[in-house]
N, C-alpha and C. Protein backbone atom coordinates (compact mmCIF):
# COMPACT_ATOMS: atom_id res chain seq x y z
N UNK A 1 12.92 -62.11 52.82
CA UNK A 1 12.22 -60.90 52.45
C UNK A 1 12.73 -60.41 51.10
N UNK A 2 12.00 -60.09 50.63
CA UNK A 2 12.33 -59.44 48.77
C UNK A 2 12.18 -57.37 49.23
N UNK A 3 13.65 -57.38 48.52
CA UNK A 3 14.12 -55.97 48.36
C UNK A 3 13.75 -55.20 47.20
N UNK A 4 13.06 -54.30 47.31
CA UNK A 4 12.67 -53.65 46.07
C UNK A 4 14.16 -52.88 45.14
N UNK A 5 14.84 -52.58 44.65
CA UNK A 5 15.86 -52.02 43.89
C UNK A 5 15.79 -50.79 44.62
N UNK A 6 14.72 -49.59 44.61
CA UNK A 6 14.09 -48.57 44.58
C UNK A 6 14.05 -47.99 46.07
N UNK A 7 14.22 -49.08 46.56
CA UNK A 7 14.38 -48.60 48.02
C UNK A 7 14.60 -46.82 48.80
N UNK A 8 14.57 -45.80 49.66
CA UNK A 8 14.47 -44.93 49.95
C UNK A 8 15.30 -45.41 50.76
N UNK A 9 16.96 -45.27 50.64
CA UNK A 9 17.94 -45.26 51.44
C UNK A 9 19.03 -44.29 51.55
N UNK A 10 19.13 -43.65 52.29
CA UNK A 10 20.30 -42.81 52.50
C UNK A 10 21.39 -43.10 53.47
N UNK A 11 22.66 -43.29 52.80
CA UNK A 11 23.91 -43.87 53.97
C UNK A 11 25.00 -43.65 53.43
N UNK A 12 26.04 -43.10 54.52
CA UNK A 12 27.16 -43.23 53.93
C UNK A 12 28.03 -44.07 54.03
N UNK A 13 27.70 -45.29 54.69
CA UNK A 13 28.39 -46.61 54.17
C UNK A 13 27.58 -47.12 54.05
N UNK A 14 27.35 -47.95 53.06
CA UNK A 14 26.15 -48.70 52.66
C UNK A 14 26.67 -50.63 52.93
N UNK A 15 25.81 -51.20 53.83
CA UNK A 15 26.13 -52.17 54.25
C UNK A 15 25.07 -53.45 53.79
N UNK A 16 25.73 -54.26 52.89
CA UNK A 16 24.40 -55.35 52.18
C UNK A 16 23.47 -56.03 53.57
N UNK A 17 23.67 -56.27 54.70
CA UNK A 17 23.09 -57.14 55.61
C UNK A 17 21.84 -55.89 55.91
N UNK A 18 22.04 -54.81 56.05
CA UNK A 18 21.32 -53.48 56.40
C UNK A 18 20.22 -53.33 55.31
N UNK A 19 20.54 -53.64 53.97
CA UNK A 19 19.48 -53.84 53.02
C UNK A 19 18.84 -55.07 52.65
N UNK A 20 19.19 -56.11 53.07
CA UNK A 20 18.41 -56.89 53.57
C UNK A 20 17.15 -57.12 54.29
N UNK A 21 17.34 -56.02 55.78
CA UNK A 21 15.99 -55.54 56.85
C UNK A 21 15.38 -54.85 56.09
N UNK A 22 15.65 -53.84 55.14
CA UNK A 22 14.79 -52.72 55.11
C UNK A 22 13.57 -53.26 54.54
N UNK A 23 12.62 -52.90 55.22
CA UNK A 23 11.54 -52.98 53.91
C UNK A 23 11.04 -52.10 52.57
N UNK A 24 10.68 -52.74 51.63
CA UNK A 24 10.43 -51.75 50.29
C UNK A 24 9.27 -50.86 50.49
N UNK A 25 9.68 -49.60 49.46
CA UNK A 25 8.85 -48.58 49.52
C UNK A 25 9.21 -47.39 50.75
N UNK A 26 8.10 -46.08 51.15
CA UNK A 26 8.65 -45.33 51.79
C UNK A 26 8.50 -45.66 53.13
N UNK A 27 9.04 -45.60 54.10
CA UNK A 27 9.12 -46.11 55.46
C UNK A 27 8.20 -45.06 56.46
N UNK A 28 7.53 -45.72 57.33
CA UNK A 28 6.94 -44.66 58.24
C UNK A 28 7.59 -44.59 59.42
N UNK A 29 7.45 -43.67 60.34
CA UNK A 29 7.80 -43.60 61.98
C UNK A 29 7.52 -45.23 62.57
N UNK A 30 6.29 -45.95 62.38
CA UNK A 30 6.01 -47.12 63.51
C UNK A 30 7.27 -47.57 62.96
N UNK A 31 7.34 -47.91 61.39
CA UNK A 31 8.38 -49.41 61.18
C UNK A 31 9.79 -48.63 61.52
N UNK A 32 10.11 -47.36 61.66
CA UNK A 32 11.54 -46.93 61.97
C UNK A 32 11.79 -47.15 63.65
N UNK A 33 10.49 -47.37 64.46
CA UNK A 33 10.52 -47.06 65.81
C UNK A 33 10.85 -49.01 66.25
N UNK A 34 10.22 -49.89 65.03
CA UNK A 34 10.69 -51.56 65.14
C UNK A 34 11.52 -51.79 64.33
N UNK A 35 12.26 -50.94 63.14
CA UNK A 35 13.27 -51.59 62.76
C UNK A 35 14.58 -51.78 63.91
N UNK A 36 15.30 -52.41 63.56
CA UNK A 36 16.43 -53.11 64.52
C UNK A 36 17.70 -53.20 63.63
N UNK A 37 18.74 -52.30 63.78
CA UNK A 37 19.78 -51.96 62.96
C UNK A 37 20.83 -52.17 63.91
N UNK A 38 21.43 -52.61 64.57
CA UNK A 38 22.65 -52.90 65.40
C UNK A 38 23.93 -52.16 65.12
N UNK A 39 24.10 -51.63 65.95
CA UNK A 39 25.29 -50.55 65.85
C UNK A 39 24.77 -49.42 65.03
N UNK A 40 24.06 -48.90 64.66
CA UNK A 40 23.82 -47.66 63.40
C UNK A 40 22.45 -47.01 64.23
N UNK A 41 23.13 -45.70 63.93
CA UNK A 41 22.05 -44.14 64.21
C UNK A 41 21.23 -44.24 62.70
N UNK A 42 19.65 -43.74 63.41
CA UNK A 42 18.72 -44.19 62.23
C UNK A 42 18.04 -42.88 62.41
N UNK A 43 17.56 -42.19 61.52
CA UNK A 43 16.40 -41.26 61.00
C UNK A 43 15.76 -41.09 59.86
N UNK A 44 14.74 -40.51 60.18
CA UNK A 44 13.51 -40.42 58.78
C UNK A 44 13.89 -39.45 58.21
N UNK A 45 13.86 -39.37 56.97
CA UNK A 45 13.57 -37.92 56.26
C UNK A 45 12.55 -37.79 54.92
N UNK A 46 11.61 -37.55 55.22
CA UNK A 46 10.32 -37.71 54.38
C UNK A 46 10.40 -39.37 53.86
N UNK A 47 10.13 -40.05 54.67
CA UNK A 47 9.94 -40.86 54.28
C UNK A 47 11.23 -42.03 53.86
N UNK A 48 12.59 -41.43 54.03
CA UNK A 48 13.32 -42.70 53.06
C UNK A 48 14.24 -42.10 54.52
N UNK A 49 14.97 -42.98 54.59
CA UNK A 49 15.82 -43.90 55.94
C UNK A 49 16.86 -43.87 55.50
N UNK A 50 17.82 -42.85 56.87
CA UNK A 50 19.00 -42.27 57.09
C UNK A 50 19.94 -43.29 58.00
N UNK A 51 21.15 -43.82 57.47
CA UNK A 51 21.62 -44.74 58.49
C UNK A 51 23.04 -44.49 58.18
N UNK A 52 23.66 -43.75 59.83
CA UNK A 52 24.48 -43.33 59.92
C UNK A 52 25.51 -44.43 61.18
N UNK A 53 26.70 -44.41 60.74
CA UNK A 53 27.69 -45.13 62.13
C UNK A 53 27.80 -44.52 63.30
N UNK A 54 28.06 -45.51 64.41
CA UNK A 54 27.77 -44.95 65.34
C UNK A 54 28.99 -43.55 65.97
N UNK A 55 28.65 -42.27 66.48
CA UNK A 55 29.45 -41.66 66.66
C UNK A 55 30.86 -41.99 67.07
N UNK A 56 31.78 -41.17 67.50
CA UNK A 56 32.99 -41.38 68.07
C UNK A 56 33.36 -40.91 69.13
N UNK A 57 34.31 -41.09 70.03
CA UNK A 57 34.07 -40.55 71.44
C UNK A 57 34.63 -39.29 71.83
N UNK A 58 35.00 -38.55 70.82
CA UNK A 58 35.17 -37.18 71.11
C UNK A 58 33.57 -36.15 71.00
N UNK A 59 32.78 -36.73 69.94
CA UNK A 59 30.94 -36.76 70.25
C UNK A 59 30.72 -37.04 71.47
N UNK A 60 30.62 -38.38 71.79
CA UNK A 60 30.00 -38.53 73.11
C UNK A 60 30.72 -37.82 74.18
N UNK A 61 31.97 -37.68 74.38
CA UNK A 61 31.90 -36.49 75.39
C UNK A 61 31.46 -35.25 75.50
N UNK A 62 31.51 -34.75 74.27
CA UNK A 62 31.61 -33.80 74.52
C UNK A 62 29.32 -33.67 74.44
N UNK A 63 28.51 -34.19 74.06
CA UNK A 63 27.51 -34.43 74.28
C UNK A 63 26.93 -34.86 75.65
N UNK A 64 27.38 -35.55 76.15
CA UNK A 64 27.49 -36.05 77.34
C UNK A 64 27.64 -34.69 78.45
N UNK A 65 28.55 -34.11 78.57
CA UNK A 65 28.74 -33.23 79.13
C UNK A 65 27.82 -31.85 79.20
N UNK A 66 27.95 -31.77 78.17
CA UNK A 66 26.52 -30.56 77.83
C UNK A 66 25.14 -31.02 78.62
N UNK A 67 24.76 -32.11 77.94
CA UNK A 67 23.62 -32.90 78.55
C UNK A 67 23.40 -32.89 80.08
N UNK A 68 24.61 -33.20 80.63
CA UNK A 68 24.91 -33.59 81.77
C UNK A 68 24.60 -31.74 82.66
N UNK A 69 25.19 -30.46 82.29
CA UNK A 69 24.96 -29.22 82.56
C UNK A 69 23.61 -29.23 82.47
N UNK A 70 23.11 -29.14 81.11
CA UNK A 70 21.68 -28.86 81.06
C UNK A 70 20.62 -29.19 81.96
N UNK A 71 21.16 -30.73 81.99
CA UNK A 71 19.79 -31.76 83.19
C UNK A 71 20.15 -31.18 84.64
N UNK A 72 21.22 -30.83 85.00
CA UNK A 72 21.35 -30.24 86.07
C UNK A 72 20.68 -28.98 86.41
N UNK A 73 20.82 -27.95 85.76
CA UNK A 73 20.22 -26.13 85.64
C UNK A 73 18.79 -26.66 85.17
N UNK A 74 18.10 -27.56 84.78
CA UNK A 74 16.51 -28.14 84.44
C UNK A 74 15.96 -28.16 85.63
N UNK A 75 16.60 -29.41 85.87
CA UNK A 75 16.19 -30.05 87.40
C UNK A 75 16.16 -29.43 88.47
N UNK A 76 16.84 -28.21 88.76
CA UNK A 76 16.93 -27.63 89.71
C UNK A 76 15.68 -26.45 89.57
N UNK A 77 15.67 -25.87 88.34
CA UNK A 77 14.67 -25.13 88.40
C UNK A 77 13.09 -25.18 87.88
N UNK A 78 13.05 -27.02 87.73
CA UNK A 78 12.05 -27.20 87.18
C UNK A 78 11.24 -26.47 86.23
N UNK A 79 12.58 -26.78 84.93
CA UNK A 79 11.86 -26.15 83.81
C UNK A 79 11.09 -26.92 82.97
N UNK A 80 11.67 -28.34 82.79
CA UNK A 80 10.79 -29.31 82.02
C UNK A 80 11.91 -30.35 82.09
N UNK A 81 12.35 -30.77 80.43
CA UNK A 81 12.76 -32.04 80.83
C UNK A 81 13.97 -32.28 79.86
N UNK A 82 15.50 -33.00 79.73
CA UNK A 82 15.98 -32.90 78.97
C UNK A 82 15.84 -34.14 78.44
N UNK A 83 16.03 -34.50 77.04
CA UNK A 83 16.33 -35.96 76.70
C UNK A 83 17.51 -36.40 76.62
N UNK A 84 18.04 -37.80 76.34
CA UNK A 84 18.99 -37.79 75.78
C UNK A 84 19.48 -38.67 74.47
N UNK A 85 20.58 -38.85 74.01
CA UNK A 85 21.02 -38.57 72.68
C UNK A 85 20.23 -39.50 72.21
N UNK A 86 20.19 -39.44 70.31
CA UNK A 86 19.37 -40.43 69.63
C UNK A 86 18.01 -40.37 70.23
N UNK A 87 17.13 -40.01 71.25
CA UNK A 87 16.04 -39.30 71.10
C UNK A 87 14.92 -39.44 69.84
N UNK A 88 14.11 -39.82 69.34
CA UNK A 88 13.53 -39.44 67.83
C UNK A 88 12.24 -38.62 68.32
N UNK A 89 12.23 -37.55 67.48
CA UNK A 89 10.77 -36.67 67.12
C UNK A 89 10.12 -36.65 66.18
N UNK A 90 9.13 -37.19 66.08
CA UNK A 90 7.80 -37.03 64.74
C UNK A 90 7.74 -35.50 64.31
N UNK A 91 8.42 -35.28 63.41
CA UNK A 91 8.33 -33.63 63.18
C UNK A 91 7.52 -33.61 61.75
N UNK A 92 7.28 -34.31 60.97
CA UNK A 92 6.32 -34.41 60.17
C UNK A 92 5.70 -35.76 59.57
N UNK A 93 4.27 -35.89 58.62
CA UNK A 93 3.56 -36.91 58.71
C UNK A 93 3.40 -36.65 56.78
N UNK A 94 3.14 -38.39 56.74
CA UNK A 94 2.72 -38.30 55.27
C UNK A 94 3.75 -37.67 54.22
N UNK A 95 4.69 -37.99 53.60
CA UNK A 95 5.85 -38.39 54.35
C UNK A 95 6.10 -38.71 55.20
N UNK A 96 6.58 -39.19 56.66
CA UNK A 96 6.96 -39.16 58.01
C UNK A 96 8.65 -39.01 58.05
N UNK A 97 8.61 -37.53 58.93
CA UNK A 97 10.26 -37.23 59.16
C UNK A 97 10.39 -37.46 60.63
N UNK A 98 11.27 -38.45 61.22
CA UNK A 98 11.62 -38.45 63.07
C UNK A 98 13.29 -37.68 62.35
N UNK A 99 13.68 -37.05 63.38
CA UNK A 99 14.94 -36.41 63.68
C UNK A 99 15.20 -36.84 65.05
N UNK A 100 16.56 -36.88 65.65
CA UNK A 100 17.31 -37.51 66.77
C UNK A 100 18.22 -36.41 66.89
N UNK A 101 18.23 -35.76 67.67
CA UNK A 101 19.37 -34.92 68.44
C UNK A 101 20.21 -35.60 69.09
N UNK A 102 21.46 -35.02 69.36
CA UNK A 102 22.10 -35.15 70.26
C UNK A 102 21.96 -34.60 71.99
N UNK A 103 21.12 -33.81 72.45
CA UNK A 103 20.57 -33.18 73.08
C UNK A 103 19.30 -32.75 72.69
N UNK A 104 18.29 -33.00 73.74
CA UNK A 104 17.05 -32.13 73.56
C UNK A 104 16.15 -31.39 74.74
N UNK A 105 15.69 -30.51 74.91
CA UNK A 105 15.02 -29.92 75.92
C UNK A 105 13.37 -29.42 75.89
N UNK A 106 12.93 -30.00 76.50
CA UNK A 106 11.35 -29.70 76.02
C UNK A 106 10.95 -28.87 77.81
N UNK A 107 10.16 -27.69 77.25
CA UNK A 107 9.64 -27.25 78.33
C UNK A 107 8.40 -27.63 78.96
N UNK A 108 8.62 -27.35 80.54
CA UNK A 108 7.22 -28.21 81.31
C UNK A 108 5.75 -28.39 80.38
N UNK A 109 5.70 -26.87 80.30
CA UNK A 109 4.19 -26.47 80.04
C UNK A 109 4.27 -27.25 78.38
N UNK A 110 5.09 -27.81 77.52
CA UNK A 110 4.57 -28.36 76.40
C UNK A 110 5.08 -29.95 76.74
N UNK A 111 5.56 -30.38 77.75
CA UNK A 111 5.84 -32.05 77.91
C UNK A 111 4.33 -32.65 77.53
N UNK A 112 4.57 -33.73 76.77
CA UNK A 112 3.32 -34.92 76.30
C UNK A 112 3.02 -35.05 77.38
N UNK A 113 1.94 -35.53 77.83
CA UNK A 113 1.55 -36.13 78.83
C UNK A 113 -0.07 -37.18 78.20
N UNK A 114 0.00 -38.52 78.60
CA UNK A 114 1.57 -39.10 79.34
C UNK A 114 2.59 -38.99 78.46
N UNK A 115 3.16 -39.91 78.70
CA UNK A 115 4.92 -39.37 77.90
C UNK A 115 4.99 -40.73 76.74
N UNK A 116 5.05 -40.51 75.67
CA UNK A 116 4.56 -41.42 74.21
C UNK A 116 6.06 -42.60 74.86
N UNK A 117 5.05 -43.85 74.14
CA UNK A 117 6.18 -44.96 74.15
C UNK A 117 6.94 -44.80 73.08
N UNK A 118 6.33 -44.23 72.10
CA UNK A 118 6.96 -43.81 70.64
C UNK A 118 8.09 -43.19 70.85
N UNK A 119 7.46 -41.98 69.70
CA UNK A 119 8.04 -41.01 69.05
C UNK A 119 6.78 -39.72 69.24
N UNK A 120 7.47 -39.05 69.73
CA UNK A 120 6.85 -37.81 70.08
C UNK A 120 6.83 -36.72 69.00
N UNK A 121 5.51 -36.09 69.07
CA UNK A 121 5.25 -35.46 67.74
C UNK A 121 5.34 -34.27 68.23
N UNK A 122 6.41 -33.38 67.93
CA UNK A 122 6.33 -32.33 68.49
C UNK A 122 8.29 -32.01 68.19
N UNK A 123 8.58 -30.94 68.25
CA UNK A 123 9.68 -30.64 68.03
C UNK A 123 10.36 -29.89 69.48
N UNK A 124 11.68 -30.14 70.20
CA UNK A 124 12.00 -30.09 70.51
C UNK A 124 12.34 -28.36 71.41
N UNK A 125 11.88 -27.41 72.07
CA UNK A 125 12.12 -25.98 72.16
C UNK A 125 14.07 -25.84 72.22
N UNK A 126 14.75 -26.83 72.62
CA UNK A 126 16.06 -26.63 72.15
C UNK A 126 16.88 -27.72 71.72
N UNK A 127 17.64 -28.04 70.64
CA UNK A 127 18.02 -28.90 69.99
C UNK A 127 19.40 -28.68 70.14
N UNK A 128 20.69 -29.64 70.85
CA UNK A 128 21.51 -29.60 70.25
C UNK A 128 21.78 -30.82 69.28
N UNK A 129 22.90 -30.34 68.47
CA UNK A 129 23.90 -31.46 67.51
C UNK A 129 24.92 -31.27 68.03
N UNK A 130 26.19 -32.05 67.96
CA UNK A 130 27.39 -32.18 68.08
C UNK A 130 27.77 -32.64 66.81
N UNK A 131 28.79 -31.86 66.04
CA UNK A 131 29.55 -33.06 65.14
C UNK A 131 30.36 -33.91 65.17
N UNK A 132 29.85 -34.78 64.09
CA UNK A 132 30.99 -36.10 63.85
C UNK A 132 32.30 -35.34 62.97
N UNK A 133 33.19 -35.78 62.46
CA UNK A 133 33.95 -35.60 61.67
C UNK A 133 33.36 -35.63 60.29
N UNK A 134 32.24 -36.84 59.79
CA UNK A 134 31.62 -37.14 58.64
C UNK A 134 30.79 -36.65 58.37
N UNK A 135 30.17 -35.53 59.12
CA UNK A 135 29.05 -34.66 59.30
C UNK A 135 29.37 -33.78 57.71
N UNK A 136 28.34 -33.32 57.03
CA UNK A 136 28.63 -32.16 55.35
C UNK A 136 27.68 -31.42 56.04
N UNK A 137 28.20 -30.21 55.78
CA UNK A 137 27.43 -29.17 56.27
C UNK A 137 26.06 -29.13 55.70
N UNK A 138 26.24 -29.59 54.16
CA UNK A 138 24.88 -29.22 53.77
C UNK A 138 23.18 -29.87 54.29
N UNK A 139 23.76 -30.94 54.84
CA UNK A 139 23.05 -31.87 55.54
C UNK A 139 22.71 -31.47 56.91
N UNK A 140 23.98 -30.80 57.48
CA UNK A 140 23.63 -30.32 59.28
C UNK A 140 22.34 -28.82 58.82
N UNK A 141 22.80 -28.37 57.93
CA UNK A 141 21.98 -27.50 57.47
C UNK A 141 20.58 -27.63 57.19
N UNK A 142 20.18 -29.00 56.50
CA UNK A 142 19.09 -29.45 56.55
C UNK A 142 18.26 -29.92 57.40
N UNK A 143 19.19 -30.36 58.35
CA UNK A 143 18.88 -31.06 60.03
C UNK A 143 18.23 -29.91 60.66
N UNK A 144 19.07 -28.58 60.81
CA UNK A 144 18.43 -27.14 61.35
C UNK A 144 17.33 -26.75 60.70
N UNK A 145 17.02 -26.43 59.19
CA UNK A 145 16.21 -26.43 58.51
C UNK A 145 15.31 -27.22 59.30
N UNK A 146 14.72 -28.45 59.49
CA UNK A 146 14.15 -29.34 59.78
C UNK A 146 13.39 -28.54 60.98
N UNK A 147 14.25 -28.70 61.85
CA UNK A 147 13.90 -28.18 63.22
C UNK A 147 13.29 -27.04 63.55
N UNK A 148 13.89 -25.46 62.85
CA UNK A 148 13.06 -24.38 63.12
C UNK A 148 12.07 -24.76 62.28
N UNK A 149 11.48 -25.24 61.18
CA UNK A 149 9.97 -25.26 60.38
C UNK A 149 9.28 -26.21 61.82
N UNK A 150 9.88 -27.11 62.37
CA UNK A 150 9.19 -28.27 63.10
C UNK A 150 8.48 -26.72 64.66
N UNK A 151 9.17 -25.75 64.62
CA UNK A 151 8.71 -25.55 66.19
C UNK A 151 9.93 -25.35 67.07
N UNK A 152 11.12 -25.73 66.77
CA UNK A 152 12.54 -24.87 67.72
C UNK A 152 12.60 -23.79 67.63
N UNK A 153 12.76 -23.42 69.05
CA UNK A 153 13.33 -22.13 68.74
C UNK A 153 14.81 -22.11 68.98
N UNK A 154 15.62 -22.46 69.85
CA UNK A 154 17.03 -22.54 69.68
C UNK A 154 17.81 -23.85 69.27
N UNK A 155 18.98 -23.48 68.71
CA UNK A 155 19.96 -24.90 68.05
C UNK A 155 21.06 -24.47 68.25
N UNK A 156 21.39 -25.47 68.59
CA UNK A 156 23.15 -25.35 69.05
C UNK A 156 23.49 -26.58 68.04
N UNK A 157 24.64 -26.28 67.65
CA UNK A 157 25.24 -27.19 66.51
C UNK A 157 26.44 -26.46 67.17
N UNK A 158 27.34 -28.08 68.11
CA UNK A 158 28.75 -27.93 68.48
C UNK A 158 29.63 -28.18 67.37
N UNK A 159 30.43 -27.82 67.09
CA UNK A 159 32.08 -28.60 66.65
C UNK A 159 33.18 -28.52 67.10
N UNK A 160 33.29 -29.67 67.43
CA UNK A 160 34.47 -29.86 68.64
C UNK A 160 35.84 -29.62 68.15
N UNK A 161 35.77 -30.27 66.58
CA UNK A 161 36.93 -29.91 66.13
C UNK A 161 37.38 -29.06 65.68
N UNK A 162 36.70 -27.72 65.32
CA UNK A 162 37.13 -26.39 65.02
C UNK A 162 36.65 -25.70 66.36
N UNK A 163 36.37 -26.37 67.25
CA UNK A 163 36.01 -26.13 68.50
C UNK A 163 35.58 -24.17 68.70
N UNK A 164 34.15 -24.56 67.59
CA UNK A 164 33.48 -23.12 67.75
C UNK A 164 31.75 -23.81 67.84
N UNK A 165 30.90 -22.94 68.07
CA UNK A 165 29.27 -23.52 68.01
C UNK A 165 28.50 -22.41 66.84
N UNK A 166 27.78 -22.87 66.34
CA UNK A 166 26.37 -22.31 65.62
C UNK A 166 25.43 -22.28 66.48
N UNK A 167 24.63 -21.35 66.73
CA UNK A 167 23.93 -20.78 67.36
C UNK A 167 22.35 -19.98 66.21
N UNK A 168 21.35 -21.08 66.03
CA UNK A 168 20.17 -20.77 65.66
C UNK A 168 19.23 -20.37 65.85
N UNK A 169 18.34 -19.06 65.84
CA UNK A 169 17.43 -19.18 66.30
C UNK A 169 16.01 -18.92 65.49
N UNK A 170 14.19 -18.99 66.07
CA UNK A 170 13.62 -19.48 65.81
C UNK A 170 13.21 -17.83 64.33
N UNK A 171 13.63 -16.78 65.03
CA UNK A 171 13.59 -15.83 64.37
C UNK A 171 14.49 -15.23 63.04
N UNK A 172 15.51 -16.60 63.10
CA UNK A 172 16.30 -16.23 61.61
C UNK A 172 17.86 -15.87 61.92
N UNK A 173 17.92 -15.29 63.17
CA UNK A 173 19.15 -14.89 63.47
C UNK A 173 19.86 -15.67 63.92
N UNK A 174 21.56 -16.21 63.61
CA UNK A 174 22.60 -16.69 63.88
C UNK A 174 24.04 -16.05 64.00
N UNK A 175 24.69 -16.99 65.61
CA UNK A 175 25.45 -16.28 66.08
C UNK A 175 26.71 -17.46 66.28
N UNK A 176 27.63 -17.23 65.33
CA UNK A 176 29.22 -17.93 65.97
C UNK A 176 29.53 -17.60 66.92
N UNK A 177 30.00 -18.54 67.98
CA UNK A 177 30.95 -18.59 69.09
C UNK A 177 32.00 -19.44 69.11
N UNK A 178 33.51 -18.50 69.49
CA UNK A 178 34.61 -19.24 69.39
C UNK A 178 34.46 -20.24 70.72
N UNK A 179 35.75 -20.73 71.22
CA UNK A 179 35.65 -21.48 72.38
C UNK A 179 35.94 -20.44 73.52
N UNK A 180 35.79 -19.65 73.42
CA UNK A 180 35.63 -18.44 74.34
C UNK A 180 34.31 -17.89 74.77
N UNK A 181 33.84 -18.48 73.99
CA UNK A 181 32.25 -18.08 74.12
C UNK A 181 31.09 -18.91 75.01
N UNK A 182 29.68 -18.36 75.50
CA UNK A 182 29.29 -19.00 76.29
C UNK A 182 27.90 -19.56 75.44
N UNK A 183 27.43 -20.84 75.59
CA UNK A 183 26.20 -21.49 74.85
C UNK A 183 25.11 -20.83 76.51
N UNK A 184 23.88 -19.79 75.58
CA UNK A 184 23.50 -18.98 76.53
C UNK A 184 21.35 -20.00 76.17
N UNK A 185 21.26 -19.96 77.44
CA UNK A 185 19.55 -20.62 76.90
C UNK A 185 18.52 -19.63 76.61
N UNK A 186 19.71 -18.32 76.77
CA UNK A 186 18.22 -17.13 76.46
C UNK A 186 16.84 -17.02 77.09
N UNK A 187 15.89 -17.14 76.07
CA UNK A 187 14.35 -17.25 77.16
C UNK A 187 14.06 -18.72 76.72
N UNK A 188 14.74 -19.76 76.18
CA UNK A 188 14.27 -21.05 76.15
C UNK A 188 14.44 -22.11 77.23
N UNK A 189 16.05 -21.85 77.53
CA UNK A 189 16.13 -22.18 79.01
C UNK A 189 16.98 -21.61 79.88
N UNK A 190 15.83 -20.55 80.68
CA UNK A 190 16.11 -19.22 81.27
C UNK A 190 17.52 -19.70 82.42
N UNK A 191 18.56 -18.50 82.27
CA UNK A 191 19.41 -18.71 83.28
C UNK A 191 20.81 -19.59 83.00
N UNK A 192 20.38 -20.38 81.89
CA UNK A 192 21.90 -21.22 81.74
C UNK A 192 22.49 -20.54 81.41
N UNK A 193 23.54 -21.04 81.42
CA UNK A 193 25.00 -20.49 80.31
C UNK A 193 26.05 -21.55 80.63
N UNK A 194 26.81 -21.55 79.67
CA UNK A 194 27.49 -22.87 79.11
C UNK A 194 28.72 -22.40 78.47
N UNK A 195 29.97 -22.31 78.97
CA UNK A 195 31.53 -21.50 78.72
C UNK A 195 31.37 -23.12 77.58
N UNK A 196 32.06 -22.57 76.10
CA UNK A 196 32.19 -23.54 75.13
C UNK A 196 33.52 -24.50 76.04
N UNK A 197 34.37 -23.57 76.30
CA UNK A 197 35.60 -23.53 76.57
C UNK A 197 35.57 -25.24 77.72
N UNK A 198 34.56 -25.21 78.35
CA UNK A 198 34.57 -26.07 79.76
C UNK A 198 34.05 -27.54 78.69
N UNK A 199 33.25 -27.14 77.59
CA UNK A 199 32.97 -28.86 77.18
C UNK A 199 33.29 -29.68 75.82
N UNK A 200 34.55 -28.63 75.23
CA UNK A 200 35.49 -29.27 74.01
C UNK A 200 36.57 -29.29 74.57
């Protein structure tokens, strides 16, 4: 396969075998949903292709765990449905942007139906992130950005290692919580609450 120079790549390790697959020009959702990257977290962002290493396991626990609360307080009260991590959402077209949470929660009354083999076009009613260590704010910033224009209304952005959360919502307002604090679902998903303290 012939590599265009020009390519629409974003990475912070940049790996020659990885530019090899890509194909030239701007990438859409189908070819991001068949590309095949082994070991590496992949997302769209208007069009040019985000390829990140795979997390570390102070992420996955502490993702895992959250996830693991959430699907429980869901399931029980049949609110809808949670996903889990790496997830992709079609949140915009022409360009095409998919985003991947680390957590996601979609309520009954807006679940696809049937449920896309894809990538689901639609943005998520609660999004978490967890950070990596390699995470730049200005980027998690853009990730949130992303999400409230897409249709979230709440975001949780953990950090385990300053072990406090960001707390977004769809109306503009944001709220720090130390590890004393509780990740609350408000009216998105009525009834939870989540002591930071129990999952860093």
């Amino acid at each position: 396969m012939t590599v265009s120079a020009n390519i629409p790549l974003a990475m912070q390790r940049t790996s020659r075998y990885v530019l090899d697959m890509i194909p030239s020009g701007v990438m859409t959702s189908d070819e991001l949903l068949h590309l095949k990257l082994p070991g590496k977290r992949t997302e769209l962002l208007k069009g040019v292709l985000v390829v990140r290493e795979p997390a570390g396991y102070l992420h996955g626990e502490v993702a895992a765990e959250l996830a693991n609360q959430l699907m429980n307080h869901v399931k029980a009260d049949d609110l809808g449905r949670v996903l889990a991590a790496e997830t992709g959402f079609k949140l915009t077209s022409d360009p095409d942007t998919v985003r991947a949470p680390d957590v996601a929660f979609i309520t009954k009354e807006r679940l696809p139906d049937p449920p896309p083999t894809g990538y689901a076009e639609l943005a998520p009613d609660l999004v978490v992130e967890v950070l990596s260590p390699d995470d730049r704010p200005g980027a998690v910033l853009a990730k949130v950005g992303d999400w409230l224009v897409a249709g979230s209304r709440l975001i949780w952005v953990v950090d385990p290692k300053r072990r406090l959360a960001r707390v977004y919502r769809a109306d503009g307002s944001e709220t720090i919580l130390g590890d004393d604090g509780v990740l609350d679902g408000e009216d998105v998903v009525p009834g939870f609450a989540c002591p930071l303290e129990g999952i860093l």
